[in-house]
Protein backbone atom coordinates (compact mmCIF):
# COMPACT_ATOMS: atom_id res chain seq x y z
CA UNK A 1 -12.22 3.89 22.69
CA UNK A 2 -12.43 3.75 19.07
CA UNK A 3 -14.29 6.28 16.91
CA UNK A 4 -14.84 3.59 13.96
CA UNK A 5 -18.49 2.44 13.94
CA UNK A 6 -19.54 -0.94 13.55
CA UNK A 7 -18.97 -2.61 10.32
CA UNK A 8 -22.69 -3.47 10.41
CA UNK A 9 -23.80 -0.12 11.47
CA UNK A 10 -25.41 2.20 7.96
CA UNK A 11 -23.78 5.16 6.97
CA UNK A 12 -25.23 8.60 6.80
CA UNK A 13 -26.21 9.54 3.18
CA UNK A 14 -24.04 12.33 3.39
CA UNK A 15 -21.21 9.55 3.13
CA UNK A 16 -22.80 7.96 0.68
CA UNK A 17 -22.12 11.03 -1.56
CA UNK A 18 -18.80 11.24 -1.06
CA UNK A 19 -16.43 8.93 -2.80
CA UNK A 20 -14.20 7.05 -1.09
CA UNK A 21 -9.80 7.54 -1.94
CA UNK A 22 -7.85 5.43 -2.93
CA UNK A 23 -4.37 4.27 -1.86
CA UNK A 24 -2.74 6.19 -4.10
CA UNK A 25 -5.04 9.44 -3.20
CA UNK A 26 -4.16 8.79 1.10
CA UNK A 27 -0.47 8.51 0.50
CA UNK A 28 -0.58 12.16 -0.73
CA UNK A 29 -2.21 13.64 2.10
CA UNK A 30 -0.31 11.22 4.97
CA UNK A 31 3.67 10.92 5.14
CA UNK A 32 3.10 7.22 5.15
CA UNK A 33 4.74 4.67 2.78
CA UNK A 34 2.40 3.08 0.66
CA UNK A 35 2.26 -0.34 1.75
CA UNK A 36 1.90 0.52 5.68
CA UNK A 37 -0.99 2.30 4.71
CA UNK A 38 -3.88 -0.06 5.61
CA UNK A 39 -2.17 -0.39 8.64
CA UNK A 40 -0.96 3.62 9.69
CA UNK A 41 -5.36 3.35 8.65
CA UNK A 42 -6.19 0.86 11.50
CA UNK A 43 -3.68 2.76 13.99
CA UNK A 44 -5.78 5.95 13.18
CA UNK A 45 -9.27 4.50 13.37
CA UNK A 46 -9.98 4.93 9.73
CA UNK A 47 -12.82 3.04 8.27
CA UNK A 48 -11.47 0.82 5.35
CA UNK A 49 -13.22 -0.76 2.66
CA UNK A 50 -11.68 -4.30 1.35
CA UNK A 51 -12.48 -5.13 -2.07
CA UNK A 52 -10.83 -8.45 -3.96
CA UNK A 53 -8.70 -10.80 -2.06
CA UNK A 54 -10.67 -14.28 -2.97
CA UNK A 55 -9.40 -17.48 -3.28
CA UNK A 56 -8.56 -18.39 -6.80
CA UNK A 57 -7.98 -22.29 -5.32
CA UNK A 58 -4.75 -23.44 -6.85
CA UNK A 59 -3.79 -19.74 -8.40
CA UNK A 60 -3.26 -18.35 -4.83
CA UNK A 61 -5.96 -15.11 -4.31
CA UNK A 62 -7.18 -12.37 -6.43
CA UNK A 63 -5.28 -8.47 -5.66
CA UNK A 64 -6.93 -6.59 -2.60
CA UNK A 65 -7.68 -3.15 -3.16
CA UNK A 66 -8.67 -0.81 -0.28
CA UNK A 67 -10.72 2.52 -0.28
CA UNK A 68 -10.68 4.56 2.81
CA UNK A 69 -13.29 6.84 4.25
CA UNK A 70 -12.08 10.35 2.93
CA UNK A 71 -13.34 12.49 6.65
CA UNK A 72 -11.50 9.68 8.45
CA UNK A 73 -8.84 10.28 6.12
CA UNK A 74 -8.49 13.87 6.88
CA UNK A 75 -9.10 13.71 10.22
CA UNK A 76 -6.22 11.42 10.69
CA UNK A 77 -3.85 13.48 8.39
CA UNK A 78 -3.47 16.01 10.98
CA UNK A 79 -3.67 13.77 13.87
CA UNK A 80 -0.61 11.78 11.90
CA UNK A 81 1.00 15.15 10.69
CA UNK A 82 1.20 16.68 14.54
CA UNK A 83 2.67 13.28 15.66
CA UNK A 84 -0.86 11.62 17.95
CA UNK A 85 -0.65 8.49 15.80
CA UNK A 86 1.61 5.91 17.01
CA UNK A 87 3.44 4.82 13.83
CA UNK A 88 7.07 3.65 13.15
CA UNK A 89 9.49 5.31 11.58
CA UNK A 90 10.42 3.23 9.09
CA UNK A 91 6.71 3.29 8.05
CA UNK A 92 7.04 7.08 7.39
CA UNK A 93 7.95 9.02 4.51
CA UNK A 94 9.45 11.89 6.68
CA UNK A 95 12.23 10.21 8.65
CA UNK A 96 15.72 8.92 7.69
CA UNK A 97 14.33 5.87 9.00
CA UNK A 98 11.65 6.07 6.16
CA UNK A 99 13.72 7.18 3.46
CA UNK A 100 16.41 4.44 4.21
CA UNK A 101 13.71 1.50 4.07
CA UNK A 102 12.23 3.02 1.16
CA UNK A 103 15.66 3.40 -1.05
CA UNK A 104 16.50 -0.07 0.08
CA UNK A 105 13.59 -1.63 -1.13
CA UNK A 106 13.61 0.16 -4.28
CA UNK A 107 17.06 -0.94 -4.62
CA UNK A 108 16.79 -4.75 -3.79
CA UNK A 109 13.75 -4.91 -6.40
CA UNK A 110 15.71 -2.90 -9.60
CA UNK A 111 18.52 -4.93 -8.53
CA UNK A 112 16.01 -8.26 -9.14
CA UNK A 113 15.16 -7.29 -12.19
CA UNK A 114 18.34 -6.56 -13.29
CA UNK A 115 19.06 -10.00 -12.76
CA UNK A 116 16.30 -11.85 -14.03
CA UNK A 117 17.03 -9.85 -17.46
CA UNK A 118 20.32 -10.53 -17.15
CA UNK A 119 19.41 -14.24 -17.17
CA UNK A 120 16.47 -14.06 -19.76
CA UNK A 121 19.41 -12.59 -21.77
CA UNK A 122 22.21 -15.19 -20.95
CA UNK A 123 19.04 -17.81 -22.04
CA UNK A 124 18.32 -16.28 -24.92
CA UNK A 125 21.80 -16.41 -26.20
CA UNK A 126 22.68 -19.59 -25.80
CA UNK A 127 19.42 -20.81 -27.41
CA UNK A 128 20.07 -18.93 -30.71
CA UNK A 129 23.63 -20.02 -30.37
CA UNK A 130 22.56 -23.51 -29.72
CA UNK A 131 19.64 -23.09 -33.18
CA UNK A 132 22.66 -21.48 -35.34
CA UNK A 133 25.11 -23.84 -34.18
């Protein structure tokens, strides 16, 4: 059973006092990669707050941000920590499985923008040369 109240259900206004972290804040205190964090979150019953993500019609959606309950958060951290949260390995920051995904990505998105300078370049070039010419 799930320790994550309902959506609908107030908060104590001891909550209310504390502020809520950020992505960047949780992926300091869980070995989680960044972008499996909302989801290493719902694995560990961690309330989540959803802000953004609305339809801008023909300009595809707005960013979503997320905030996450900070005594969920560190409840969870040594729930995750001592291994009770079921998450994959590739999701993790402490396993070769991890690291691997994580220096691949990196890898595969400096080696896109390599590219796309590369080509912005090339362009450039052969406009001058084609406004000298």
């Amino acid at each position: 059973m799930s320790r994550t109240p309902d959506p609908g259900a107030p908060e104590s206004a001891h909550e209310d006092e504390e502020r809520w972290l950020d992505g960047r804040e949780v992926a300091e205190l869980w070995p989680v990669r960044e972008e499996w964090l909302v989801g290493t979150a719902g694995r560990a019953d961690v309330r989540i707050r959803r802000y953004g993500g609305e339809s801008r019609g023909t300009y595809g959606a707005a960013p979503t941000y997320y905030s996450y309950h900070p005594g969920d958060v560190r409840r969870a951290a040594t729930a995750i920590t001592e291994g009770r949260v079921d998450i994959p390995s590739v999701w993790r920051t402490d396993t070769p499985d991890g690291r691997r995904a994580e220096f691949w990505g990196r890898f595969r998105f400096r080696l896109t923008c390599g590219v796309v300078l590369a080509l912005a370049l090339l362009l450039l070039g052969v406009a001058i040369h084609g406004v000298v010419s």
